[in-house]
C-alpha atoms as a PDB file:
ATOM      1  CA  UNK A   1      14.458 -13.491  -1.879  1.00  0.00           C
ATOM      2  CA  UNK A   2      14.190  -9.864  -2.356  1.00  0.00           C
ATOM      3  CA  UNK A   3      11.082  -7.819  -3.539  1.00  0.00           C
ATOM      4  CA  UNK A   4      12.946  -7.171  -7.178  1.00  0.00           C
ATOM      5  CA  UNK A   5      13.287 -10.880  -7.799  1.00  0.00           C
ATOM      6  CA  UNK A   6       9.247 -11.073  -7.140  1.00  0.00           C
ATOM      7  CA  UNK A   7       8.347  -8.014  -9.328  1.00  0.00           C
ATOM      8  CA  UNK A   8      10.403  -9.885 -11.960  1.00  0.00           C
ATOM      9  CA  UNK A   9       8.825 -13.322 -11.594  1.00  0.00           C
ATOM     10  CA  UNK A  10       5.394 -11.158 -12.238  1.00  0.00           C
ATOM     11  CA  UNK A  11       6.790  -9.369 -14.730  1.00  0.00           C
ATOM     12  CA  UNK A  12       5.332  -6.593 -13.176  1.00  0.00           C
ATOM     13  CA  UNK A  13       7.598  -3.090 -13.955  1.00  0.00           C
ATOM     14  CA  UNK A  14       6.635  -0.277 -11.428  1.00  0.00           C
ATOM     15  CA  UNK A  15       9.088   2.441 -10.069  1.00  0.00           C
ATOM     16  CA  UNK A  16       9.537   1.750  -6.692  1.00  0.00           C
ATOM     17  CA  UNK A  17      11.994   2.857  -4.221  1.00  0.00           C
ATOM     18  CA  UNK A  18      15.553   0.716  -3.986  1.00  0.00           C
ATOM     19  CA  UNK A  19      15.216   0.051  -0.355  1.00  0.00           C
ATOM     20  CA  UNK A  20      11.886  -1.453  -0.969  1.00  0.00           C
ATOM     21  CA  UNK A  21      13.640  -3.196  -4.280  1.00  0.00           C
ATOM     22  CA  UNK A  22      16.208  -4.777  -1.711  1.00  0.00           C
ATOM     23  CA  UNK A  23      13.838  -5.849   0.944  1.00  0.00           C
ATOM     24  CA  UNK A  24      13.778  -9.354   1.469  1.00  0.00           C
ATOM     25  CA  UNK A  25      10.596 -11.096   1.528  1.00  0.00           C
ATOM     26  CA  UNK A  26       9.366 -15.035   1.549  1.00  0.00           C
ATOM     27  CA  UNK A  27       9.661 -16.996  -1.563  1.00  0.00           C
ATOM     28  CA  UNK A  28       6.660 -18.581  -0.740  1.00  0.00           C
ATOM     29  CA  UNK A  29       4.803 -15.097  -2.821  1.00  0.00           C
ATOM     30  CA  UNK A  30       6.318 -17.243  -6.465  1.00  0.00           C
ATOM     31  CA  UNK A  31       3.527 -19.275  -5.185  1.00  0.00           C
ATOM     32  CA  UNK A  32       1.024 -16.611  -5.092  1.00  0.00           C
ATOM     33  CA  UNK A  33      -1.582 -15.223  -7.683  1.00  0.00           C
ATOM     34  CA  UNK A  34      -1.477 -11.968  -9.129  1.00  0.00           C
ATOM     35  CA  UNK A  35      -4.581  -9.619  -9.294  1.00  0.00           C
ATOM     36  CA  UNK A  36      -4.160  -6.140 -11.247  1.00  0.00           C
ATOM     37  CA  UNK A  37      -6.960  -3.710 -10.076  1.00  0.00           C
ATOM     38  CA  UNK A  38      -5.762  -0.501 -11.342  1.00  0.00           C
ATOM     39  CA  UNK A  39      -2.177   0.339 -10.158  1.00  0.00           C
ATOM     40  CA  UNK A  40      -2.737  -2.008  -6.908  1.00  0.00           C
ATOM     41  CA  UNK A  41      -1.208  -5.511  -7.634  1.00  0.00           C
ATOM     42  CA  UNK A  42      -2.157  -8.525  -5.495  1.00  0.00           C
ATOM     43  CA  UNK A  43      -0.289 -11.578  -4.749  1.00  0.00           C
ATOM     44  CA  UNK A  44      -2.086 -13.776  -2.537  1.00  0.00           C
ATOM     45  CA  UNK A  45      -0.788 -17.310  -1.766  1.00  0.00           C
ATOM     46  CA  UNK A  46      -2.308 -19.647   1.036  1.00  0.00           C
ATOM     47  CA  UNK A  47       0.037 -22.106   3.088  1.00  0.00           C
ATOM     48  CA  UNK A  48      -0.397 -25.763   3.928  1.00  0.00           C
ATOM     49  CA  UNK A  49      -0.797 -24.123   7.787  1.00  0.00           C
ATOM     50  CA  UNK A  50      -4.043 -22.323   6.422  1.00  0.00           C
ATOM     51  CA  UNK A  51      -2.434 -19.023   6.624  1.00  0.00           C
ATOM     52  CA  UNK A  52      -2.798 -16.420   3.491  1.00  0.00           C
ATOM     53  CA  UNK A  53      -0.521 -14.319   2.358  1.00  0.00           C
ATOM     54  CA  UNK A  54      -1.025 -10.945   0.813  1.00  0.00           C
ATOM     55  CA  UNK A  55       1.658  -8.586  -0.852  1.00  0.00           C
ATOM     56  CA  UNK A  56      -0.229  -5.256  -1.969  1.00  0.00           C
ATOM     57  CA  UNK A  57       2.256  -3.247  -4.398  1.00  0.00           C
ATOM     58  CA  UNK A  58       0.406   0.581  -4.471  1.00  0.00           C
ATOM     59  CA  UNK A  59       3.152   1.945  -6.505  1.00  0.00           C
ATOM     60  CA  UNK A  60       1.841   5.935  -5.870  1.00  0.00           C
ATOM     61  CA  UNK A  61       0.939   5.469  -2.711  1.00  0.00           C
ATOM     62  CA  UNK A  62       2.474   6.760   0.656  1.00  0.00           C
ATOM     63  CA  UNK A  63       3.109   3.324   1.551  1.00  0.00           C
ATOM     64  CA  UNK A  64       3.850   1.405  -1.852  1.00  0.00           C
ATOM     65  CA  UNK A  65       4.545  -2.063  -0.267  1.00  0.00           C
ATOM     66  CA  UNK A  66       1.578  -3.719   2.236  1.00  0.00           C
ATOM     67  CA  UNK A  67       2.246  -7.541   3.642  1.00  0.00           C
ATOM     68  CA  UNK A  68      -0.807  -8.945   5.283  1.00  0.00           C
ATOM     69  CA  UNK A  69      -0.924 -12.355   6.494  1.00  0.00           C
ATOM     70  CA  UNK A  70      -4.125 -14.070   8.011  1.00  0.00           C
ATOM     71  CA  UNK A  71      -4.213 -16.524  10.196  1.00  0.00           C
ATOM     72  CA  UNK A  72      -6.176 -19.448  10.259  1.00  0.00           C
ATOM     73  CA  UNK A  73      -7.853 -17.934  13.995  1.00  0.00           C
ATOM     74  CA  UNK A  74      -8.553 -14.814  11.561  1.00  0.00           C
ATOM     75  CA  UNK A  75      -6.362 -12.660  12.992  1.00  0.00           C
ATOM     76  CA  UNK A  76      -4.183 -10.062  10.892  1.00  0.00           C
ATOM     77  CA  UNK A  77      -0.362  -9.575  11.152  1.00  0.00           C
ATOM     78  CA  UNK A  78       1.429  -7.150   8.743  1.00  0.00           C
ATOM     79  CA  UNK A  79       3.485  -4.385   7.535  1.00  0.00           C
ATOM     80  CA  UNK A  80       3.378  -1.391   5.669  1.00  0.00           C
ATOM     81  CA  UNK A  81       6.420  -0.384   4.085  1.00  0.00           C
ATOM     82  CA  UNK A  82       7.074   3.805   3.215  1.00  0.00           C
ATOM     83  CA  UNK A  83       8.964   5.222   0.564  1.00  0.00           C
ATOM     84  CA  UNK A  84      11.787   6.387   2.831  1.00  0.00           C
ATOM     85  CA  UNK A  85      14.112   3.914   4.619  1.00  0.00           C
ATOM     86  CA  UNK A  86      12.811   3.115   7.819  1.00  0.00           C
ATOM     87  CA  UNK A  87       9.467   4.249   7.503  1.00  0.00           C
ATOM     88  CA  UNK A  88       7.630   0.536   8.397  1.00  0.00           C
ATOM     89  CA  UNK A  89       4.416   0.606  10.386  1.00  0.00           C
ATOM     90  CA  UNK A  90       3.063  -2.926  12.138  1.00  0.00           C
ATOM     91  CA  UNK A  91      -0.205  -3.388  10.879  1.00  0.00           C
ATOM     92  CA  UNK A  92      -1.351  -3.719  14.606  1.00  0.00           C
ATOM     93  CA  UNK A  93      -0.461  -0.337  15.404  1.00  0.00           C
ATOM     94  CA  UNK A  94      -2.929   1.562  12.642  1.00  0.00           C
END
């Protein structure tokens, strides 16, 4: 499943770049809640493994696209996606 078929299952209609569009993500987020705190959007979903998922769309941010997943030890694996093609940063290495 790609990012654009998540925005539209949200309804949620925010310029973002087309690599980001094209990214392919788990369908397990059409699970997820949405949050709207300004012009951050939230989808959270937890697993039957007790690990959450978090999808942070930032549309005018430097990094528009934030996965976060937490483990059920409470440790944090992620990425944070940049506007250019190939700009990706582990969340272990911030």
């Amino acid at each position: 499943m790609i990012l654009k078929d998540i925005l539209l299952h949200f309804d949620i209609n925010e310029d973002l770049p087309v690599h980001l569009l094209n990214q392919n993500f788990n369908k397990v987020f059409l699970d997820g809640d949405l949050t709207i705190r300004g012009d951050t959007y939230k989808i959270v979903v937890k697993t039957r493994q007790n690990v959450t998922h978090m999808m942070f769309i930032k549309p005018n941010e430097e990094f528009p696209l934030v996965i976060m997943s937490e483990l059920p030890n409470g440790l944090l694996n992620g990425m944070k996606f940049g506007r250019s093609e190939g700009e990706e940063i582990p969340t272990n290495k911030l």
